[in-house]
C-alpha atoms as a PDB file:
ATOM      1  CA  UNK A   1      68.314 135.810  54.851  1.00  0.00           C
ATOM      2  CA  UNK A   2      65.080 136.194  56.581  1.00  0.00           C
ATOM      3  CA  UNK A   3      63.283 133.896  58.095  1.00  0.00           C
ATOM      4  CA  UNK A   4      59.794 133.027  57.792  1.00  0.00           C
ATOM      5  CA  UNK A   5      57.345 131.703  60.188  1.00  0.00           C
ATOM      6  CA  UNK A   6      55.005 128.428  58.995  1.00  0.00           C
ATOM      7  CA  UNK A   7      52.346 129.964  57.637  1.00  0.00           C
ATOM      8  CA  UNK A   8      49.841 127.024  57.473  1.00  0.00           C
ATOM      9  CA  UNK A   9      48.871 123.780  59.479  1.00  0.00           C
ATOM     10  CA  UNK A  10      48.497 120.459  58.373  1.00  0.00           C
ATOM     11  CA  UNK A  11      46.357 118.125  59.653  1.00  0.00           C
ATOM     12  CA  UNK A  12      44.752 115.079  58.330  1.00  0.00           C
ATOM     13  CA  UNK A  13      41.955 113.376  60.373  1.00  0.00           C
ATOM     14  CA  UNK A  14      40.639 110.412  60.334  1.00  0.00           C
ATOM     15  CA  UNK A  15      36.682 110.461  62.154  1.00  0.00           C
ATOM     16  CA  UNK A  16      35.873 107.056  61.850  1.00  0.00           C
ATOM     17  CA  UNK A  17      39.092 106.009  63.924  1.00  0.00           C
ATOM     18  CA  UNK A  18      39.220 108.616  65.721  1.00  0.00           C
ATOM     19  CA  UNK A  19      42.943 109.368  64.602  1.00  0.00           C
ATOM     20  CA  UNK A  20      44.416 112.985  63.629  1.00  0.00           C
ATOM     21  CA  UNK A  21      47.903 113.547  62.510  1.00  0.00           C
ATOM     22  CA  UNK A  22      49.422 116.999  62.396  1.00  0.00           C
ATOM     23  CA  UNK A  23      52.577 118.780  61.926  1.00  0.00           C
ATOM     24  CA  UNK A  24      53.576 121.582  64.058  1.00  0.00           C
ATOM     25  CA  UNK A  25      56.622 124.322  64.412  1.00  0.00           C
ATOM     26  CA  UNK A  26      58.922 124.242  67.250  1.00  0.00           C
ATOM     27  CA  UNK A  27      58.005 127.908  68.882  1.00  0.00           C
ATOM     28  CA  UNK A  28      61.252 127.750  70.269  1.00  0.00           C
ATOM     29  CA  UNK A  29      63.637 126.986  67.484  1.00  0.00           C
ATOM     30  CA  UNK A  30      61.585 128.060  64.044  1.00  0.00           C
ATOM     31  CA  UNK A  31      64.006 125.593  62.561  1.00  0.00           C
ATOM     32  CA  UNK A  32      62.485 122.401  63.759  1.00  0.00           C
ATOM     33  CA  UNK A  33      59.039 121.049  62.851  1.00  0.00           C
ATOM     34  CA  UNK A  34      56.946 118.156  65.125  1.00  0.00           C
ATOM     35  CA  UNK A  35      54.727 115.622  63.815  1.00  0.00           C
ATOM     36  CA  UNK A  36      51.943 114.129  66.452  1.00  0.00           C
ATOM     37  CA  UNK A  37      50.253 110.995  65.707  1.00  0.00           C
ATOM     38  CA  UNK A  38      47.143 111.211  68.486  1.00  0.00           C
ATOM     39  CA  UNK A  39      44.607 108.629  68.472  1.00  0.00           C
ATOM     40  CA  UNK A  40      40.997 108.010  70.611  1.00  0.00           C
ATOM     41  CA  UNK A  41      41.851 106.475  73.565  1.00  0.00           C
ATOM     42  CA  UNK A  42      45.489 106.253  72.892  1.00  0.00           C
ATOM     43  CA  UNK A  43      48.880 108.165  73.734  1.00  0.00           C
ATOM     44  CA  UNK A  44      49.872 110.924  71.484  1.00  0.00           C
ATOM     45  CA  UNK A  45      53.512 110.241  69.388  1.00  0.00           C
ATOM     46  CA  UNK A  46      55.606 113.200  68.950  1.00  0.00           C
ATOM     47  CA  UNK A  47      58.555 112.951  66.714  1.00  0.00           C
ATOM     48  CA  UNK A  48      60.682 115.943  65.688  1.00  0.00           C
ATOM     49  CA  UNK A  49      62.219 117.277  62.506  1.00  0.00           C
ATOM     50  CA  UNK A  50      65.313 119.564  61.240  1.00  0.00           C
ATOM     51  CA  UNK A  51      63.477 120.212  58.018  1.00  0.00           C
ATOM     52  CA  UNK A  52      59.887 121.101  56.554  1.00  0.00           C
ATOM     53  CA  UNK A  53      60.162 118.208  54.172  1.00  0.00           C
ATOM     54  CA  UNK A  54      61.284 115.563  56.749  1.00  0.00           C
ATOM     55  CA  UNK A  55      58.204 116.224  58.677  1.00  0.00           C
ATOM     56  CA  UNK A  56      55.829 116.316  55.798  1.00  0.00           C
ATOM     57  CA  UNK A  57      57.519 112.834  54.698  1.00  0.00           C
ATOM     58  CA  UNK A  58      57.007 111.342  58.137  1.00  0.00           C
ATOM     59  CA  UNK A  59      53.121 112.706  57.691  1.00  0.00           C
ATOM     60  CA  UNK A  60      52.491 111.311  54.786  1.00  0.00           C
ATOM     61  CA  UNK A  61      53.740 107.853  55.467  1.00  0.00           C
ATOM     62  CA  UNK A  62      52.187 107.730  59.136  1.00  0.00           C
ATOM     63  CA  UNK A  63      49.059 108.286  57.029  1.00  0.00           C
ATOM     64  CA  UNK A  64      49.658 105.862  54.300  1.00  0.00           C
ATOM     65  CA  UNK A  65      50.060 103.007  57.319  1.00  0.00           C
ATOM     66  CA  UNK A  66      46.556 103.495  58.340  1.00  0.00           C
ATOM     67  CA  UNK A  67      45.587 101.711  55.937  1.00  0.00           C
ATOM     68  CA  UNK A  68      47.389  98.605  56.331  1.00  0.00           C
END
């Protein structure tokens, strides 16, 4: 089976507090995805992924906590 590079980004920002989440492929192992939480002023979190849809999970709830 062949397999395909990520063909799109996703990143959500946030302007007014200065926060941007975004998920990423591993160039090293096209397997593996990375989702970085970086906010103004702050240190960037990195946590990694075996699957697509464990990363985009981890996105969306990283996002959803911003607003608690």
């Amino acid at each position: 089976m062949a397999c395909r590079p990520f063909a799109f980004g996703v990143r959500l920002r946030d302007k007014g507090r200065g926060r941007t989440v975004r998920v990423l492929q591993d160039r090293r192992d096209p397997s593996r995805y990375r989702v970085e939480d970086s906010r103004r002023g702050g240190k960037t979190q990195r946590r990694e992924h075996g699957s697509l849809a464990g990363a985009l999970s981890d996105l969306a709830s990283s996002w959803r906590k911003r607003l608690h």
